[in-house]
N, C-alpha and C. Protein backbone atom coordinates (compact mmCIF):
# COMPACT_ATOMS: atom_id res chain seq x y z
N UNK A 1 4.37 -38.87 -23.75
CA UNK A 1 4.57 -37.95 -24.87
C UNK A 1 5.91 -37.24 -24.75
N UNK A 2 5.96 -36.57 -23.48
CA UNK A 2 7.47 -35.83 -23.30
C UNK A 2 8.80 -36.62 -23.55
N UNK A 3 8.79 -38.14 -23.22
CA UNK A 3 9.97 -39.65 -23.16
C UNK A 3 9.68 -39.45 -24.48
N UNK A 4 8.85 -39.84 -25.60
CA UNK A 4 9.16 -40.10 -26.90
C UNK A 4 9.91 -39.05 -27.32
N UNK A 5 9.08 -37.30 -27.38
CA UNK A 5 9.81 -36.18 -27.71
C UNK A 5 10.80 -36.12 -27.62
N UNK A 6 11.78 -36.27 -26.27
CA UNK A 6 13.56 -36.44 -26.06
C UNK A 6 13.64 -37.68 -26.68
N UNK A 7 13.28 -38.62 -26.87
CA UNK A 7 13.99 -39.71 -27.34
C UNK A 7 14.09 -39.32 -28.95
N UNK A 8 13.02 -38.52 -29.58
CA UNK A 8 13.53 -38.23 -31.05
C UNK A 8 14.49 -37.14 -31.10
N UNK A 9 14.56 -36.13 -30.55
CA UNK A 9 15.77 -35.05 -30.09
C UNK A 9 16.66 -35.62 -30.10
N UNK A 10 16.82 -36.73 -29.48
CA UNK A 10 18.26 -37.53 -29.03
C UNK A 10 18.95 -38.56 -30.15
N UNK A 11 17.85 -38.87 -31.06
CA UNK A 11 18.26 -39.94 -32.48
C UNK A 11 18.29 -38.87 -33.29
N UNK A 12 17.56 -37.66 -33.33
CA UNK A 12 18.31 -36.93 -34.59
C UNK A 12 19.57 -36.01 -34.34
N UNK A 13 19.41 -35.90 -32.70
CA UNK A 13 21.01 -34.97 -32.72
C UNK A 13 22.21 -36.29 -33.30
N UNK A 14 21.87 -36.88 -32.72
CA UNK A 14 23.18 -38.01 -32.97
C UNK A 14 23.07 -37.79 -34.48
N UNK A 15 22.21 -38.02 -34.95
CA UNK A 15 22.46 -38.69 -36.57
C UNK A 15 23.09 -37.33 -37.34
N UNK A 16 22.72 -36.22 -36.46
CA UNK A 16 23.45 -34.70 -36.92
C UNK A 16 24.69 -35.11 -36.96
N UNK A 17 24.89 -35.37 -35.90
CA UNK A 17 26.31 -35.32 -35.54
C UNK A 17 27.07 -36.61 -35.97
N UNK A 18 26.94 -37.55 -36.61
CA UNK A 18 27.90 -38.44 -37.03
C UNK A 18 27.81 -38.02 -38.25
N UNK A 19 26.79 -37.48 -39.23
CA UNK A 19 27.22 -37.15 -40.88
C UNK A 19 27.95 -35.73 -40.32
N UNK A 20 28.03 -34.33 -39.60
CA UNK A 20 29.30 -33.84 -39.27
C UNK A 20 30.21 -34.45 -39.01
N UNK A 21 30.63 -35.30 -38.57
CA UNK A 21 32.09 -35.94 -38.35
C UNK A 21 32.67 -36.39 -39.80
N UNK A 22 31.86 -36.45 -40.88
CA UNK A 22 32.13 -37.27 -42.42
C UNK A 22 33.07 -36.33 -42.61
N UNK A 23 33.06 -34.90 -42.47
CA UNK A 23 33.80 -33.94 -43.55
C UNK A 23 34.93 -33.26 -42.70
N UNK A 24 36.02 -33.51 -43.28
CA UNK A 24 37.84 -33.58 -42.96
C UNK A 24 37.89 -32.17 -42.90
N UNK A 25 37.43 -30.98 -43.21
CA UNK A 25 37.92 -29.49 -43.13
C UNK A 25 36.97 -28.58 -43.23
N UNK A 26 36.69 -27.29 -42.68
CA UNK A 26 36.41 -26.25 -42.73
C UNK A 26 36.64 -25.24 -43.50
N UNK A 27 36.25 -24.56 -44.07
CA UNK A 27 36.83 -23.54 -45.32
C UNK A 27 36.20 -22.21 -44.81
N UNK A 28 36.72 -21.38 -44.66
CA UNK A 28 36.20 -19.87 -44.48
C UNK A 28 36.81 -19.07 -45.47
N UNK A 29 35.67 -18.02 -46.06
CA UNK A 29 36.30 -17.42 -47.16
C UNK A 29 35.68 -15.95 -46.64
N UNK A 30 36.41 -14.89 -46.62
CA UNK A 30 36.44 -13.58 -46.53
C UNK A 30 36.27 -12.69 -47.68
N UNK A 31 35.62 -11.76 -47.18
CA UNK A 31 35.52 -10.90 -48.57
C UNK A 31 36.63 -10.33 -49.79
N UNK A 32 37.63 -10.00 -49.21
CA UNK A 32 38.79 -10.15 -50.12
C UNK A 32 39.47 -11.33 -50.87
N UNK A 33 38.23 -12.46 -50.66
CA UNK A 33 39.00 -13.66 -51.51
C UNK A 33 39.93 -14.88 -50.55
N UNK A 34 40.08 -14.05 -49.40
CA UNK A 34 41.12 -14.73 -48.48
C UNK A 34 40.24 -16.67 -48.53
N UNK A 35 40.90 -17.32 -48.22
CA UNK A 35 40.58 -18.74 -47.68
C UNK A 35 41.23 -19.12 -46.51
N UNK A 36 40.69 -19.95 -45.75
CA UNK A 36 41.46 -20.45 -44.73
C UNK A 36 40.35 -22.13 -44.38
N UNK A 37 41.30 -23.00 -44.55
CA UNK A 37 41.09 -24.06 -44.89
C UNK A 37 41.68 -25.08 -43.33
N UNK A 38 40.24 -25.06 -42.25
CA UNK A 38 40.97 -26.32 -41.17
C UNK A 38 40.55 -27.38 -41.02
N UNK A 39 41.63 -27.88 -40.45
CA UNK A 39 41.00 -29.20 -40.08
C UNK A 39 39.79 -29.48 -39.31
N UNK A 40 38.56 -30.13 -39.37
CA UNK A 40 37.58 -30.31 -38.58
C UNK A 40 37.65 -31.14 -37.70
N UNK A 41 37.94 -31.77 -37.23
CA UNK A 41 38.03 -32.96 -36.18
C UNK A 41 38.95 -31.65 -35.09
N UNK A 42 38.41 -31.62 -33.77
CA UNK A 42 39.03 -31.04 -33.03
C UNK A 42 38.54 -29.32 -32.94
N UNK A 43 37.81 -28.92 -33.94
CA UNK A 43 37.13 -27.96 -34.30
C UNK A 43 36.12 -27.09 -33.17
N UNK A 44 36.39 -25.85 -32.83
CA UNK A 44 35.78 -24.72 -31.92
C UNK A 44 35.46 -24.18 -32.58
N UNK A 45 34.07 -23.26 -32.70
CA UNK A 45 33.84 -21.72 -33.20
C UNK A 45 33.39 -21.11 -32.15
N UNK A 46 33.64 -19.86 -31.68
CA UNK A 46 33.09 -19.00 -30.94
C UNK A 46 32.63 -17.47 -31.83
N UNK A 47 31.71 -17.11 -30.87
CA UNK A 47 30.92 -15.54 -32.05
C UNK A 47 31.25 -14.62 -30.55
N UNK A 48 31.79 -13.50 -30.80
CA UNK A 48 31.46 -12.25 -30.02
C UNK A 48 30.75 -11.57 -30.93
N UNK A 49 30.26 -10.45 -30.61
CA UNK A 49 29.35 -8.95 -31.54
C UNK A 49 30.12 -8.96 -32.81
N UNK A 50 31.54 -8.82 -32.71
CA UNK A 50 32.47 -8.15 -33.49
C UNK A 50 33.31 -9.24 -34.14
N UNK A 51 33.21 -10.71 -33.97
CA UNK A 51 33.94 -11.55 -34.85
C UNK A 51 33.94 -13.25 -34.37
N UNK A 52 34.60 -13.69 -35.29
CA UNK A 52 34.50 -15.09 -35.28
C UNK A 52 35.85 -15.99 -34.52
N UNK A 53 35.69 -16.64 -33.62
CA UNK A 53 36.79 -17.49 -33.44
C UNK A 53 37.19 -19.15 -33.80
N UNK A 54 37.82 -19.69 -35.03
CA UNK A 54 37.95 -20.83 -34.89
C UNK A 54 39.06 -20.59 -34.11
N UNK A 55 39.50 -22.45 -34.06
CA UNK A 55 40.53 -22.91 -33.24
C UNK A 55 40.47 -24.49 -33.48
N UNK A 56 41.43 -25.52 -33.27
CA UNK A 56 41.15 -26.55 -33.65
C UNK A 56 42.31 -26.96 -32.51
N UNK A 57 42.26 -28.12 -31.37
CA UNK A 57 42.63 -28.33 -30.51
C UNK A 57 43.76 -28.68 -30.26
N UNK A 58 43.78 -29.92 -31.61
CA UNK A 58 44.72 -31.11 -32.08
C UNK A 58 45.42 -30.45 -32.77
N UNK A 59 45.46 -29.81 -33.39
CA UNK A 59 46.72 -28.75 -34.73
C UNK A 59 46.91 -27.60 -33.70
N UNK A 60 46.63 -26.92 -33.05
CA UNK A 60 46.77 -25.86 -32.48
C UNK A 60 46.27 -24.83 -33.26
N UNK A 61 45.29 -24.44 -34.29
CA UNK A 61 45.25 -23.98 -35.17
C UNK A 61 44.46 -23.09 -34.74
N UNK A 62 44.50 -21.94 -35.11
CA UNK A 62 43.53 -20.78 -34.73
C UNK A 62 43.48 -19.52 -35.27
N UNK A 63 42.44 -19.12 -35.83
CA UNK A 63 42.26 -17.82 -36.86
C UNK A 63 40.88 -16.68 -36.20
N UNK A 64 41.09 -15.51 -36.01
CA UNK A 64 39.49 -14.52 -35.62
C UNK A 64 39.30 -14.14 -36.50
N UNK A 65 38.46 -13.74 -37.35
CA UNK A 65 38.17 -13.50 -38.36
C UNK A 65 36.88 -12.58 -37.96
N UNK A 66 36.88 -10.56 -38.50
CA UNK A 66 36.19 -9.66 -38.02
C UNK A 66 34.59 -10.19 -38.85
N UNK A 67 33.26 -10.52 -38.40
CA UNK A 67 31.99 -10.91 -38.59
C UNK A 67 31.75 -10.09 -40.15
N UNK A 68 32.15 -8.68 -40.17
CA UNK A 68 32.27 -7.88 -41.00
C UNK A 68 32.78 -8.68 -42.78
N UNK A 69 33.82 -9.33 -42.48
CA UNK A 69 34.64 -9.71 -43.57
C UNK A 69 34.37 -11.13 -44.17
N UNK A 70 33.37 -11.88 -43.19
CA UNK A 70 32.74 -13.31 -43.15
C UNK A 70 31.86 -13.43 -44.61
N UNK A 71 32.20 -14.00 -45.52
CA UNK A 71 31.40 -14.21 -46.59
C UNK A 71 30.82 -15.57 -46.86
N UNK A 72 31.80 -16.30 -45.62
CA UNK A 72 30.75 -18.09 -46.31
C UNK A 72 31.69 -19.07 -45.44
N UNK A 73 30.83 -20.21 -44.56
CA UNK A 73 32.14 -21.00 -44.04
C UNK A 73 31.14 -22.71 -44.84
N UNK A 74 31.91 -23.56 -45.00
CA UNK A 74 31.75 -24.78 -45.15
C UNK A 74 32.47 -26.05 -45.20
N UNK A 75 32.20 -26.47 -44.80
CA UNK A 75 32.46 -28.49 -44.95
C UNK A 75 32.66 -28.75 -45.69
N UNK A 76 33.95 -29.34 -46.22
CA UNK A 76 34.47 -30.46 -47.45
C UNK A 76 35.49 -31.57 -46.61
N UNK A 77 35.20 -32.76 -47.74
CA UNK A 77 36.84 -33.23 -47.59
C UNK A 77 37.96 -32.89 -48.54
N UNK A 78 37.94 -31.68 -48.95
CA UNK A 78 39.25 -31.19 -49.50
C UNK A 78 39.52 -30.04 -48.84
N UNK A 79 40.99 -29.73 -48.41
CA UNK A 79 41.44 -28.43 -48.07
C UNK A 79 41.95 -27.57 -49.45
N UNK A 80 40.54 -26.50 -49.35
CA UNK A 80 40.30 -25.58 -50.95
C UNK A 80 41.55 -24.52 -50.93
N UNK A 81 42.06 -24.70 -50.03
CA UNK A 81 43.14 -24.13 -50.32
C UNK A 81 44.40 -24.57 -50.71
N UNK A 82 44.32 -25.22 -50.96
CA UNK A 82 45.41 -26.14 -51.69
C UNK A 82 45.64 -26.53 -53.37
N UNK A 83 43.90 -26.50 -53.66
CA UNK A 83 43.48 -26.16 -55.04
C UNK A 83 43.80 -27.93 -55.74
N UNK A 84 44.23 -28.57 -54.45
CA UNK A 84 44.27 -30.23 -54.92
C UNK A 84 42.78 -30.35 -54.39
N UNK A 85 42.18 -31.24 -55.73
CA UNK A 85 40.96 -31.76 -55.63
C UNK A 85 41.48 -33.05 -54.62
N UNK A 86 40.31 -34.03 -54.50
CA UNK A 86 40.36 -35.46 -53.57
C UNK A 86 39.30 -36.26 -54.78
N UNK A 87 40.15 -37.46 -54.89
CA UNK A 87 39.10 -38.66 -55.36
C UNK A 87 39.57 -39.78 -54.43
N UNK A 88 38.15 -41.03 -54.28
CA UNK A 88 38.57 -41.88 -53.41
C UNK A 88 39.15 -43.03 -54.40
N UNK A 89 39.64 -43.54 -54.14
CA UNK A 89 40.58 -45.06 -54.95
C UNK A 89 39.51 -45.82 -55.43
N UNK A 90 40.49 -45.79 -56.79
CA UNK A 90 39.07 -46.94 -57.71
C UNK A 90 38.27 -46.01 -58.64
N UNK A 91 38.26 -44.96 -58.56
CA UNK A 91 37.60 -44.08 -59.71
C UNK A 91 38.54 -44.02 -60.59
N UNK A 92 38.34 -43.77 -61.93
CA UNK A 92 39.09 -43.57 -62.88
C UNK A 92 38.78 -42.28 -63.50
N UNK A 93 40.15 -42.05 -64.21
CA UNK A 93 39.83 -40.85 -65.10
C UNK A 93 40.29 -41.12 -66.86
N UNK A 94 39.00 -40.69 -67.24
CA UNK A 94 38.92 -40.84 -68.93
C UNK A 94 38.40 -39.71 -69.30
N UNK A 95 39.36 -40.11 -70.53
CA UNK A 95 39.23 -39.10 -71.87
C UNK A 95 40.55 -37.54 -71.40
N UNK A 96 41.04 -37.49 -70.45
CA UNK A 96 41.79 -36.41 -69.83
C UNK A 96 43.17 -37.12 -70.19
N UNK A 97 44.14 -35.75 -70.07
CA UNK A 97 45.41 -36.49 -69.96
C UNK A 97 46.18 -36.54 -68.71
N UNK A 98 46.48 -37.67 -68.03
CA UNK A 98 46.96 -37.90 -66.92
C UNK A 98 48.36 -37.45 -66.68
N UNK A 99 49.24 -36.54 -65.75
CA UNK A 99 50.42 -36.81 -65.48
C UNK A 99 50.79 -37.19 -63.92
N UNK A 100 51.32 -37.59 -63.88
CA UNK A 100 52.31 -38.21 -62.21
C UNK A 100 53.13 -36.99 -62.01
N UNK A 101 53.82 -36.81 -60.87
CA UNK A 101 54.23 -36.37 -60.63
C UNK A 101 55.88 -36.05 -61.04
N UNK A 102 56.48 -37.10 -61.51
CA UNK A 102 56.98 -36.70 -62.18
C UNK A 102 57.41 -36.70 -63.69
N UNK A 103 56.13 -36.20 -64.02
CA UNK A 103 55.80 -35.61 -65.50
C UNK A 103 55.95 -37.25 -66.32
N UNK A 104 55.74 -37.65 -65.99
CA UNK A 104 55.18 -39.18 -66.75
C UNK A 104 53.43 -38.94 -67.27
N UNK A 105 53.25 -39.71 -68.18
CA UNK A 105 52.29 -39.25 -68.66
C UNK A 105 51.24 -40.45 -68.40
N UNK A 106 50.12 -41.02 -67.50
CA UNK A 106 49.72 -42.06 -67.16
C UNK A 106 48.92 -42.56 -68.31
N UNK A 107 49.00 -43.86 -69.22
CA UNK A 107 48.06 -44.67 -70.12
C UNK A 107 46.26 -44.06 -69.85
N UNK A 108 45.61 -43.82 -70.31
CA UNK A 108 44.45 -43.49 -69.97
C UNK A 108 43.55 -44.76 -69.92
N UNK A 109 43.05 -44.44 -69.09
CA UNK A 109 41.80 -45.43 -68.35
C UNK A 109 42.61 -46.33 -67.53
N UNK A 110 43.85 -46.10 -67.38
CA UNK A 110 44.21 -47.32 -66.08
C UNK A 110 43.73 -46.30 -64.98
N UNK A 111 43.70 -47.25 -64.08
CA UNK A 111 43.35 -47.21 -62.53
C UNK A 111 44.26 -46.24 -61.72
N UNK A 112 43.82 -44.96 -61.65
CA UNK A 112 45.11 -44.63 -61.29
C UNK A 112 45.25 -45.57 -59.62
N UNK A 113 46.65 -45.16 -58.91
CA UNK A 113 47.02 -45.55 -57.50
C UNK A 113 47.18 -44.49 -56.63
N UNK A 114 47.33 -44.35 -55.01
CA UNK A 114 47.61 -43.39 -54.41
C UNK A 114 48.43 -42.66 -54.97
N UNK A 115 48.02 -41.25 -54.88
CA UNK A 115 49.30 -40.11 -54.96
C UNK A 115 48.60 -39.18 -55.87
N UNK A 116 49.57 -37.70 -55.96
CA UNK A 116 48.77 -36.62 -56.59
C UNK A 116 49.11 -36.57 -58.13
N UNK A 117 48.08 -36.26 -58.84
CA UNK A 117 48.32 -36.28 -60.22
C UNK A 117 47.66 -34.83 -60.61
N UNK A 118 48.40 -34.38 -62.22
CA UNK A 118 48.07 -33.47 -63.21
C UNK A 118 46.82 -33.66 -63.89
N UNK A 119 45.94 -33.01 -64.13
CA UNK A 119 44.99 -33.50 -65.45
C UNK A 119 44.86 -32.90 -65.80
N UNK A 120 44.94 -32.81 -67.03
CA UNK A 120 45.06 -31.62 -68.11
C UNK A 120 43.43 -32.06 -69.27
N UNK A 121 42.85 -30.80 -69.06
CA UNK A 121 41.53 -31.25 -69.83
C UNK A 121 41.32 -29.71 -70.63
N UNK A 122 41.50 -30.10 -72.36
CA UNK A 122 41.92 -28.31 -73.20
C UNK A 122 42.87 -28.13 -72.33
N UNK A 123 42.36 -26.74 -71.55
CA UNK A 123 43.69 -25.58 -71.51
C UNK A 123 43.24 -25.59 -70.05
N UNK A 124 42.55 -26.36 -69.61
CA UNK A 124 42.43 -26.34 -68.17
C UNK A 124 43.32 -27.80 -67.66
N UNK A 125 43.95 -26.99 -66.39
CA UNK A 125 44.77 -28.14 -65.77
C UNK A 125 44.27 -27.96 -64.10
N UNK A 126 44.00 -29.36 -63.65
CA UNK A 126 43.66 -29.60 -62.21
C UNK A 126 44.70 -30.60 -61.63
N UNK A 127 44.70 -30.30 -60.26
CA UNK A 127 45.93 -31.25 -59.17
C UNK A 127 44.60 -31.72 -58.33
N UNK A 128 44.68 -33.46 -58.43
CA UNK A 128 44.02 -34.37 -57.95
C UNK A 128 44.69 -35.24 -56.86
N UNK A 129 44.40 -35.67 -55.97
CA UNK A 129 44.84 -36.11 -54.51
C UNK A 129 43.76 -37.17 -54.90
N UNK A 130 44.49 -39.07 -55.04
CA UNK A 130 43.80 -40.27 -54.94
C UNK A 130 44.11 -40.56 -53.92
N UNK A 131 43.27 -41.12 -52.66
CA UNK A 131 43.03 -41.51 -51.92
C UNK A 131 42.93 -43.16 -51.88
């Protein structure tokens, strides 16, 4: 009974831990609105009483952030601070108006290719990162 028990402990930590490895960044957002957007791969958190420590190994990256001011941390593959969305290659975008980067206006419904584009949908405009 105890060998089966660790042996399911041991297939669901793993399976924890390879869908964590899926998502490219960390996002922490503070009560004043602040963001701070890291890389996950390489990723530390530490907690004292009084606050939070990331750090990320490979970037050297590192922010404390007082527990007080902590309003929300999460997993994406977009860095939200950048305000560029991510699509993976091969999706298309219709009915929007496409621009390139430099202000070319892309045929709609082609495919777009790597690189960041405009989309302008009404009076709302988004920056898209194809993958």
């Amino acid at each position: 009974m105890r060998k089966a028990l660790l042996l399911i402990m041991i297939v669901l930590f793993g399976m924890a831990t390879a869908h964590a490895e899926e998502y490219t960044y960390l996002t922490i957002v503070e009560q004043d609105g602040t963001k701070t957007s890291m890389t996950a791969v390489g990723l530390s958190l530490s907690f004292n009483s009084e606050s939070l420590t990331v750090s990320n190994a490979y970037t050297g990256e590192s922010k404390v952030i007082a527990l007080n001011s902590l309003v929300s941390m999460n997993f994406s593959n977009a860095d939200e601070t950048t305000g560029i969305e991510t699509m993976d290659n091969g999706q298309w975008i219709m009915d929007n108006d496409v621009y390139d980067l430099q202000g070319q206006q892309v045929p709609k419904g082609r495919r777009l290719v790597k690189g960041i584009y405009i989309i302008r949908k009404g009076n709302e405009n988004r920056k898209l990162l194809v993958r």
